[in-house]
C-alpha atoms as a PDB file:
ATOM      1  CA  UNK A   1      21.754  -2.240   0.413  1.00  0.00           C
ATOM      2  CA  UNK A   2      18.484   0.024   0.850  1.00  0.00           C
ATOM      3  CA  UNK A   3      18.677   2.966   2.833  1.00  0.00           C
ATOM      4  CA  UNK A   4      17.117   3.329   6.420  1.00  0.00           C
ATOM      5  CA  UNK A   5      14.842   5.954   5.164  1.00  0.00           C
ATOM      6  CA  UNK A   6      13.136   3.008   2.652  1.00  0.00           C
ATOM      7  CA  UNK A   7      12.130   0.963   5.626  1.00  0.00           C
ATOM      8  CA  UNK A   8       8.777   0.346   6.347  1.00  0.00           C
ATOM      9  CA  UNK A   9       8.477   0.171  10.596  1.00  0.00           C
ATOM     10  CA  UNK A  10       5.749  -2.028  11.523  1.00  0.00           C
ATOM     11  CA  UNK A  11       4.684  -0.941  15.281  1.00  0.00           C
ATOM     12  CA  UNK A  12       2.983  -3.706  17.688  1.00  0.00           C
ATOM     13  CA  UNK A  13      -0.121  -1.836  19.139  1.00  0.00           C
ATOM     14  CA  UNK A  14      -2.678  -4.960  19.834  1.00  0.00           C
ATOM     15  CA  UNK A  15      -2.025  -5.491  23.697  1.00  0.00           C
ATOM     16  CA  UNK A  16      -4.865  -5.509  26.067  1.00  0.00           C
ATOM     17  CA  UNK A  17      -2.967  -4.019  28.602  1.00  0.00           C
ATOM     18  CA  UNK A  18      -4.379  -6.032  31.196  1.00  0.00           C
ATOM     19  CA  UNK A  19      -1.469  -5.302  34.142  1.00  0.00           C
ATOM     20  CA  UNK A  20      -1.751  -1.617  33.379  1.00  0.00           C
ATOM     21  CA  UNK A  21      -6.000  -1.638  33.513  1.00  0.00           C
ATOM     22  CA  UNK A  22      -5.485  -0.074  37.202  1.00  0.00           C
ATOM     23  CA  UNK A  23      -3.983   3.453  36.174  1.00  0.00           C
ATOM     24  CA  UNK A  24      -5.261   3.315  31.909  1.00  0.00           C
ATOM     25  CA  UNK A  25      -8.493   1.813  31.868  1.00  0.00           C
ATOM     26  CA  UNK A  26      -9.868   3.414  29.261  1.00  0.00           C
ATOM     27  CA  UNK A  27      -8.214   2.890  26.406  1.00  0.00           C
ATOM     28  CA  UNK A  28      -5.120   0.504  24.892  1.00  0.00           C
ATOM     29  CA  UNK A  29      -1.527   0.512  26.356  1.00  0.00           C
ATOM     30  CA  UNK A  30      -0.421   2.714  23.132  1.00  0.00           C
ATOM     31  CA  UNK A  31      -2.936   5.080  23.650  1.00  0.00           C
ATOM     32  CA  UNK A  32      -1.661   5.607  27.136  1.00  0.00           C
ATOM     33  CA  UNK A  33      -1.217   9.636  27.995  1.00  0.00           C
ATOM     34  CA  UNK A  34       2.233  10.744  28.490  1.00  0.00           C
ATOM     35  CA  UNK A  35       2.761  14.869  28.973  1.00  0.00           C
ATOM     36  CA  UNK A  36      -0.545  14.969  27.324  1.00  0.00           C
ATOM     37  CA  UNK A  37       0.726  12.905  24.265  1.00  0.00           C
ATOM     38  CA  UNK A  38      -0.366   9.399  23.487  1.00  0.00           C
ATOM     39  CA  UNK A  39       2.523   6.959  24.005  1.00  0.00           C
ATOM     40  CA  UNK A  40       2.438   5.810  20.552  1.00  0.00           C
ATOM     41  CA  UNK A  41       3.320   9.596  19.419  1.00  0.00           C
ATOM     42  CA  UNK A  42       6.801   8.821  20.801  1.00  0.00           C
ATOM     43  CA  UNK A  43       7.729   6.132  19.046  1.00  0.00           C
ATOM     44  CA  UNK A  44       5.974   7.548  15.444  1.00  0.00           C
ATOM     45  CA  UNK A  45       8.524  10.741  16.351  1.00  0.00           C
ATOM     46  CA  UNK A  46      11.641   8.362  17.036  1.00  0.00           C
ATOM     47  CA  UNK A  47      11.158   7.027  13.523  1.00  0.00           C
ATOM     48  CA  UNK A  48      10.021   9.878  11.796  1.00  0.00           C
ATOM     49  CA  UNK A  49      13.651  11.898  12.919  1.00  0.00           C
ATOM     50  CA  UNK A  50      15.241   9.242  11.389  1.00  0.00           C
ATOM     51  CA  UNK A  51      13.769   9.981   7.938  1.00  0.00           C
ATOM     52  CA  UNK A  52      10.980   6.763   7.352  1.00  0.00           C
ATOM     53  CA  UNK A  53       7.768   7.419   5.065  1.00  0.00           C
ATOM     54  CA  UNK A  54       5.857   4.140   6.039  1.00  0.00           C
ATOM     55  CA  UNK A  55       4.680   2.769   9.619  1.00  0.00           C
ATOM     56  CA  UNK A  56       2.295  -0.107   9.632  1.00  0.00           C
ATOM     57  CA  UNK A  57       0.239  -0.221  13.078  1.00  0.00           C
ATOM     58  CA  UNK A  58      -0.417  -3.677  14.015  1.00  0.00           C
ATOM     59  CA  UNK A  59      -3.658  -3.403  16.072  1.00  0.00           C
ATOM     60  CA  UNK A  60      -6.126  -4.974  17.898  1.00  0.00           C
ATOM     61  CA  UNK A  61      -7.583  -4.501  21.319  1.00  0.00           C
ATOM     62  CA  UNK A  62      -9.528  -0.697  20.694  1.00  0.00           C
ATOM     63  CA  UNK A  63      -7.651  -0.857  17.310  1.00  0.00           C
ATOM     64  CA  UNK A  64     -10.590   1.214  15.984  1.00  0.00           C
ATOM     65  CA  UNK A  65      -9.547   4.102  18.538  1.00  0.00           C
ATOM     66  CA  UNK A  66      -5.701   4.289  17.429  1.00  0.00           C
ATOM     67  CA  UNK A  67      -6.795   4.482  13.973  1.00  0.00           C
ATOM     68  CA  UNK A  68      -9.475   7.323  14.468  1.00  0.00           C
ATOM     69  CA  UNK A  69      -6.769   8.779  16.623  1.00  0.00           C
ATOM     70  CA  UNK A  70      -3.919   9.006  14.031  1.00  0.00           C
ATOM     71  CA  UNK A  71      -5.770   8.712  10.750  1.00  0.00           C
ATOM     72  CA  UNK A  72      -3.443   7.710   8.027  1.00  0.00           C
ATOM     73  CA  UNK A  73      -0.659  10.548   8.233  1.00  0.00           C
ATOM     74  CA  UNK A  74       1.628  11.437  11.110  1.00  0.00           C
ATOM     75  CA  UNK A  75       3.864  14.583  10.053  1.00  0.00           C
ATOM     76  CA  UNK A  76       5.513  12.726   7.317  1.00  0.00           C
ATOM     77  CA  UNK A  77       4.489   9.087   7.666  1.00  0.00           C
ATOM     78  CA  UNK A  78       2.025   7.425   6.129  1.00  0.00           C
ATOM     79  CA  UNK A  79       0.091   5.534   8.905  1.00  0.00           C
ATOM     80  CA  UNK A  80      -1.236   1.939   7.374  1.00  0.00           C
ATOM     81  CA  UNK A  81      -3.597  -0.120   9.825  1.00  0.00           C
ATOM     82  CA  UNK A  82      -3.434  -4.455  10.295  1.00  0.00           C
ATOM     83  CA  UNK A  83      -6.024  -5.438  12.868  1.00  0.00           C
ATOM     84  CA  UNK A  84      -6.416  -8.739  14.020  1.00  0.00           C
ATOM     85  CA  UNK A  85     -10.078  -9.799  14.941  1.00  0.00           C
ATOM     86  CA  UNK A  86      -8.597 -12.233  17.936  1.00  0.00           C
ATOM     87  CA  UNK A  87      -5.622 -12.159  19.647  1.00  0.00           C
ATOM     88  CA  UNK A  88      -2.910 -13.710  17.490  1.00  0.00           C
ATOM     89  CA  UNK A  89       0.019 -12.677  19.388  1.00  0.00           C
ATOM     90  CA  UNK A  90       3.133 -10.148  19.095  1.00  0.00           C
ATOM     91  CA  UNK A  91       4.701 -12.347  16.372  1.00  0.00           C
ATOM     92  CA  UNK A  92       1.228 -13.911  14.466  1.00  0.00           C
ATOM     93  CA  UNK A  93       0.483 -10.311  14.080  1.00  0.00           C
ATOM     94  CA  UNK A  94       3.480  -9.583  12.308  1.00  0.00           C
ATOM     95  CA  UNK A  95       2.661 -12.785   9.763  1.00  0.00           C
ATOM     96  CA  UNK A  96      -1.268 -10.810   9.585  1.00  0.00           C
ATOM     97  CA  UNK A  97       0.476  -8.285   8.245  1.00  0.00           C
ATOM     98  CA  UNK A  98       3.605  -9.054   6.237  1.00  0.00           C
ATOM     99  CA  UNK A  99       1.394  -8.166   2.948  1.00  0.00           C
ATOM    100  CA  UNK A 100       1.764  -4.603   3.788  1.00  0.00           C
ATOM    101  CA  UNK A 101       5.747  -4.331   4.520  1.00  0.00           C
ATOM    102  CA  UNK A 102       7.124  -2.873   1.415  1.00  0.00           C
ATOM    103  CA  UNK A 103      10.543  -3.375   2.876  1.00  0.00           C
ATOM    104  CA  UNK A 104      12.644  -6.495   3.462  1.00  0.00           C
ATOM    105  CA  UNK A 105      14.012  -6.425   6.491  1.00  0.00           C
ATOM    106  CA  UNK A 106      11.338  -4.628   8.397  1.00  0.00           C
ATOM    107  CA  UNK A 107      12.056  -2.202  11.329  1.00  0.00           C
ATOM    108  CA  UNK A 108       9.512  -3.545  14.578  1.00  0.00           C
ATOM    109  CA  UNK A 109       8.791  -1.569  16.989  1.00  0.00           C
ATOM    110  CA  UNK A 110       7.172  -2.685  20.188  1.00  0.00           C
ATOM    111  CA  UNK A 111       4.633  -0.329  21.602  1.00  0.00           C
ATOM    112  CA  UNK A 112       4.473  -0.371  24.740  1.00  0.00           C
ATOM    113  CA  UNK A 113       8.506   0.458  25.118  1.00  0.00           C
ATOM    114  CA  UNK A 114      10.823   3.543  24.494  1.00  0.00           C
ATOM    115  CA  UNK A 115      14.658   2.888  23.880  1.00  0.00           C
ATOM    116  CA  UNK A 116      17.153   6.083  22.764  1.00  0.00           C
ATOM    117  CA  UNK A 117      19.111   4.753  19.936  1.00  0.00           C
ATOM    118  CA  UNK A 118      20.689   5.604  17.471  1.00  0.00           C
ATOM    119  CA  UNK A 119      18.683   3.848  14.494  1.00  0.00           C
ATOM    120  CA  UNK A 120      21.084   4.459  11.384  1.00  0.00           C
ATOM    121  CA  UNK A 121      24.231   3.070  13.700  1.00  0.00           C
ATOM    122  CA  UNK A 122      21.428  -0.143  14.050  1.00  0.00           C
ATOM    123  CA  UNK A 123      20.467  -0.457  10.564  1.00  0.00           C
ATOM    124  CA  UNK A 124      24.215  -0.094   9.452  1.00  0.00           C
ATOM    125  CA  UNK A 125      25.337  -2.816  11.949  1.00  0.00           C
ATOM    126  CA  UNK A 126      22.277  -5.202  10.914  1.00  0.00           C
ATOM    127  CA  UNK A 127      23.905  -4.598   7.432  1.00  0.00           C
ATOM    128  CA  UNK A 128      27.543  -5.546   7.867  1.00  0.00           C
ATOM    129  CA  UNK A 129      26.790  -8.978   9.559  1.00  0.00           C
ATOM    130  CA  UNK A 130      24.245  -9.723   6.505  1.00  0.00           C
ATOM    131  CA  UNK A 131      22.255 -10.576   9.595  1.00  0.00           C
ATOM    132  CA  UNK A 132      18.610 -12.054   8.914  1.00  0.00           C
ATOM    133  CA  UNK A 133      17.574 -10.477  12.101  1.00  0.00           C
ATOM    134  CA  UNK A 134      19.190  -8.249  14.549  1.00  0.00           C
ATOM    135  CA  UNK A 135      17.465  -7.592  18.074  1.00  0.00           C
ATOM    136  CA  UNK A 136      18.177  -4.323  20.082  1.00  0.00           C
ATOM    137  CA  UNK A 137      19.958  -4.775  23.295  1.00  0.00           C
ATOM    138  CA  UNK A 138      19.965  -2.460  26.035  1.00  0.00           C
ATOM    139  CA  UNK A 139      21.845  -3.283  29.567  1.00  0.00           C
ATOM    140  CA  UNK A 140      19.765  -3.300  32.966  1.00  0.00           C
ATOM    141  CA  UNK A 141      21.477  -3.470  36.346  1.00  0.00           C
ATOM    142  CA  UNK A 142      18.801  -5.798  37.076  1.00  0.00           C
ATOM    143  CA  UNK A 143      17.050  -7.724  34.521  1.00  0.00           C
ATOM    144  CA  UNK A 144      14.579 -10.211  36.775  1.00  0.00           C
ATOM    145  CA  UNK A 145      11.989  -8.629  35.210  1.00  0.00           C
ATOM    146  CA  UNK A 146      12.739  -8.977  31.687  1.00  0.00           C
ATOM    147  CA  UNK A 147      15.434 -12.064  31.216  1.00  0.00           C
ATOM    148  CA  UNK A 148      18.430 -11.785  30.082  1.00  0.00           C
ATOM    149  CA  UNK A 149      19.785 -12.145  25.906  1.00  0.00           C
ATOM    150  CA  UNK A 150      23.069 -13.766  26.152  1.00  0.00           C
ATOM    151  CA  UNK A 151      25.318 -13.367  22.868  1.00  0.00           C
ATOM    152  CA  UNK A 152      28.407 -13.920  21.666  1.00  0.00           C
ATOM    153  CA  UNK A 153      31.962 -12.192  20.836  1.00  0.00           C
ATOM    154  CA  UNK A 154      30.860 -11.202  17.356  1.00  0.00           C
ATOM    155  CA  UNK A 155      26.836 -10.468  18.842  1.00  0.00           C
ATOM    156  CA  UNK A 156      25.481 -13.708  17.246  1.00  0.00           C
ATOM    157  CA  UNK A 157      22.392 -14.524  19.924  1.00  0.00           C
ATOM    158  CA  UNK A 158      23.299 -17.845  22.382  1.00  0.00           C
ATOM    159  CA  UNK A 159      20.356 -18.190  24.235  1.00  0.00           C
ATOM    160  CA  UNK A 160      17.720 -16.083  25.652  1.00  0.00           C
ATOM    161  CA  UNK A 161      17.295 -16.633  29.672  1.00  0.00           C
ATOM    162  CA  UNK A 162      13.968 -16.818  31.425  1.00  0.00           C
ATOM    163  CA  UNK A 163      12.917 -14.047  33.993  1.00  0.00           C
ATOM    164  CA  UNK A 164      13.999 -15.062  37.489  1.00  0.00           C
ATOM    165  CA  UNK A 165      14.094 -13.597  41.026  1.00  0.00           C
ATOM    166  CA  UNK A 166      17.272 -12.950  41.081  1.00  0.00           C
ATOM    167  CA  UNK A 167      18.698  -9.306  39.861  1.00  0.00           C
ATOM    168  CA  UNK A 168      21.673  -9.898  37.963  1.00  0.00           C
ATOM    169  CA  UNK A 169      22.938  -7.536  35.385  1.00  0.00           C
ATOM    170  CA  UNK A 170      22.644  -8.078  31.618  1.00  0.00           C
ATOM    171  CA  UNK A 171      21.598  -7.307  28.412  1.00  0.00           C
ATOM    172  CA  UNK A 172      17.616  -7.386  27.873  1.00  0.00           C
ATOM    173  CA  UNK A 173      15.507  -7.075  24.464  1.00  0.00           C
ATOM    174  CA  UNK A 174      14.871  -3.239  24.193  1.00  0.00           C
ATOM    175  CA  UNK A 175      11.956  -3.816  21.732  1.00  0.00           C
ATOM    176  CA  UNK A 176      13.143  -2.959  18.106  1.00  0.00           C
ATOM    177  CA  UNK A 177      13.853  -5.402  15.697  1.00  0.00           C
ATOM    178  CA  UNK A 178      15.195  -5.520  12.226  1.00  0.00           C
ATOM    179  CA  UNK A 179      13.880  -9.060  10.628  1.00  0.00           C
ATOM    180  CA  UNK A 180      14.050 -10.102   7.096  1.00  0.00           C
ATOM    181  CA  UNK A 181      10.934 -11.298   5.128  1.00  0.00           C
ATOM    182  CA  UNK A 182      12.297 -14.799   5.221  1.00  0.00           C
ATOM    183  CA  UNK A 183      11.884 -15.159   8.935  1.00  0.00           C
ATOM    184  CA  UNK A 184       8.497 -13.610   9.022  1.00  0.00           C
ATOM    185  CA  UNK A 185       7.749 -15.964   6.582  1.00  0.00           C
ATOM    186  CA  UNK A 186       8.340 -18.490   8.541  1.00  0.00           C
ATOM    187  CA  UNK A 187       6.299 -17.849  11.424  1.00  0.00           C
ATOM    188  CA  UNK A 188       2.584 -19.942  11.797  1.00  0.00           C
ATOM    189  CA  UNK A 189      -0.505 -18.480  10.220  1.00  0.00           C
ATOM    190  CA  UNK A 190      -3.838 -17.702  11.876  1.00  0.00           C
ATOM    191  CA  UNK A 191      -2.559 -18.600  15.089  1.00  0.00           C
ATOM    192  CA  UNK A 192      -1.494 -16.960  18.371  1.00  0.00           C
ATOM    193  CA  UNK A 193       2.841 -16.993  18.358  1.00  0.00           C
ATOM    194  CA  UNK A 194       4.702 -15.137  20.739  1.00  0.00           C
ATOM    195  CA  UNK A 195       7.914 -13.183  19.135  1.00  0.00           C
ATOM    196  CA  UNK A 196       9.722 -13.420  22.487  1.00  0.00           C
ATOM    197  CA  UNK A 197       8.722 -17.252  23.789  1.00  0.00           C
ATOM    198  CA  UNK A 198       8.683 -18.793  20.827  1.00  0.00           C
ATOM    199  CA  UNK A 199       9.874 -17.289  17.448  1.00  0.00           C
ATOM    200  CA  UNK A 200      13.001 -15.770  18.424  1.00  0.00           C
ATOM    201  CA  UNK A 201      14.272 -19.176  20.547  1.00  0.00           C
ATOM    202  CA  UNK A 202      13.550 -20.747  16.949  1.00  0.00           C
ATOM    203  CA  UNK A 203      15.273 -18.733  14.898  1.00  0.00           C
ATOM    204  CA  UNK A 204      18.472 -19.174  17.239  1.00  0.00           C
ATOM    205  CA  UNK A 205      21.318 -20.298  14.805  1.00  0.00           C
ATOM    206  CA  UNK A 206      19.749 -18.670  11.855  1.00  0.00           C
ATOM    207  CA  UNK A 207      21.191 -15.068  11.572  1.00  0.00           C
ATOM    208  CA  UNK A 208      19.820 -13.909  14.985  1.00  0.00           C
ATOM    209  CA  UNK A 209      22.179 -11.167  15.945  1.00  0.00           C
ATOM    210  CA  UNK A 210      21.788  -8.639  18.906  1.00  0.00           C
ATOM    211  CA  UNK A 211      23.032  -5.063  18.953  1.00  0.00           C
ATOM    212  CA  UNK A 212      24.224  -3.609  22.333  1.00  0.00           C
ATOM    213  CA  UNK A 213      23.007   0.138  22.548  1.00  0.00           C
ATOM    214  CA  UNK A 214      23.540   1.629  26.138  1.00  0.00           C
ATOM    215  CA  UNK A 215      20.339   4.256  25.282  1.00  0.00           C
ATOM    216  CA  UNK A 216      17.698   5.208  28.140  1.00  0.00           C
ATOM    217  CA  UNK A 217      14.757   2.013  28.033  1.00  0.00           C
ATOM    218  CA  UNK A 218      11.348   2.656  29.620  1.00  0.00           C
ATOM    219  CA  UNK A 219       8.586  -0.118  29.539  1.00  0.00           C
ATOM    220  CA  UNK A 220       5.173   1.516  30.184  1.00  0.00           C
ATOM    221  CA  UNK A 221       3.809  -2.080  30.431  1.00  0.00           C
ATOM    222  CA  UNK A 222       2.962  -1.874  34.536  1.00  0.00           C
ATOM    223  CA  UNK A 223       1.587   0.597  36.755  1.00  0.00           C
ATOM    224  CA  UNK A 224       4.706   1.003  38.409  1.00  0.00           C
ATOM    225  CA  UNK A 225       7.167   1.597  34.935  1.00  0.00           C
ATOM    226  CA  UNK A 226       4.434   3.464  33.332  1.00  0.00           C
ATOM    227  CA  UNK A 227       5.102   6.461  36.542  1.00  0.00           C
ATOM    228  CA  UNK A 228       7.968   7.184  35.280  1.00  0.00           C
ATOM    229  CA  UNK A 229       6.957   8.132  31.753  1.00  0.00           C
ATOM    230  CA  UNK A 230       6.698  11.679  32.502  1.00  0.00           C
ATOM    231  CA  UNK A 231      10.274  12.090  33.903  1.00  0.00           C
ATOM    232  CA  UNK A 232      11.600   9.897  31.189  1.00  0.00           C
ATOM    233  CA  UNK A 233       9.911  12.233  28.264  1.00  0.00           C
ATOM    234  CA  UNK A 234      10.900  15.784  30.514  1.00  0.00           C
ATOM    235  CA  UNK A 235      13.014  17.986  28.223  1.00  0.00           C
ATOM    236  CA  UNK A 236      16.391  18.339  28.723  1.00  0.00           C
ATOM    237  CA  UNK A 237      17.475  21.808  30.057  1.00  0.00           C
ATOM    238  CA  UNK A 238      20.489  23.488  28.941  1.00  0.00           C
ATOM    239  CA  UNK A 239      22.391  25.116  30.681  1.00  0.00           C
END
């Protein structure tokens, strides 16, 4: 078993950020300021604490920005770019850039979410099951806006439930993923796939687990989540 620290994270930055266009028009949903920080700065920080060396960006939409933004060091990562020339989707722009994951599984990151967690209790729980792929869970009083992850007992996932108008509690994808190469692998080339409506339904039955973490989630994806960045990222006082 590698360490965590050996894992390369592969962070989803190619959105258009078309529902958030109103308040960030400028410039791509990663890019969007938080406390005077780029959002993406966040999530670099929540891996770098953890110890990883390598983050691959997977970019697109102003791709050229993030990379003349970051460069190819953050702190102690080393920043590697994948930009897709059309849209190809969250999980087709994984396959784009599977070449540059020196790791197997991969830590994935999506990039326009935040969820506390503790990443070494993930990675060692991915381990124990063997799982191919583990998703990380995070429970919402109301999920209607998200759908809802149903597992079982031992966290192997059951089913994945459509958004619907009705708030009922459960447990919704958080946005981090650790996936082996053998399920990236399997996912279409030069084509648009969605991770969430397609590849993760198909790989149902195939060492899909989901880990429950009860962290703080924020989705910056709409005008109205992306307020409360600033409260969400507000230093803790002590006492």
């Amino acid at each position: 078993m590698q360490n965590l620290t050996d894992l390369t994270a592969a962070i989803l930055a190619g959105g258009f950020g078309t529902r958030l266009r109103p308040v960030v028009a400028d410039r791509s949903k990663v890019l969007a300021e938080v406390r005077g920080r780029p959002f993406l700065a966040y999530l670099l920080d929540q891996v770098a604490a953890v110890g990883l060396r390598s983050v691959v960006l997977c970019t697109g939409y102003m791709g050229e920005r993030v990379q003349a933004l970051f460069g190819d060091t953050y702190g102690g990562l080393h920043l590697a770019y994948s930009q897709e020339v059309s849209p190809l989707g969250t999980a087709g722009a994984l396959r784009l850039a599977l070449p540059s994951f020196a790791s197997d599984p991969v830590l994935i990151m999506n990039g326009d979410s935040f969820c506390e967690t503790n990443l070494q209790a993930f990675w060692t729980w991915h381990c124990a099951r063997g799982a191919d792929g583990t998703l990380l869970l995070n429970n919402m009083l109301d999920t209607k806006c998200y759908g809802q992850v149903r597992v079982d007992a031992e966290g192997l996932v059951l089913s994945f439930d459509e958004k619907s108008d009705y708030g009922l509690s459960g447990w919704i994808n958080a946005g981090k993923y650790l996936l082996s190469r053998r399920l990236l692998l399997t996912i279409p080339t030069s084509m648009a796939v969605s991770l969430e409506r397609e590849m993760f339904r198909a790989w149902i039955g195939q060492g899909l687990y989901g880990y429950r973490s009860a962290g703080r989630f924020l989705d910056i994806g709409t005008p109205a989540s992306y307020s409360h960045a600033e409260q969400f990222f507000t230093p803790t006082m002590q006492p």
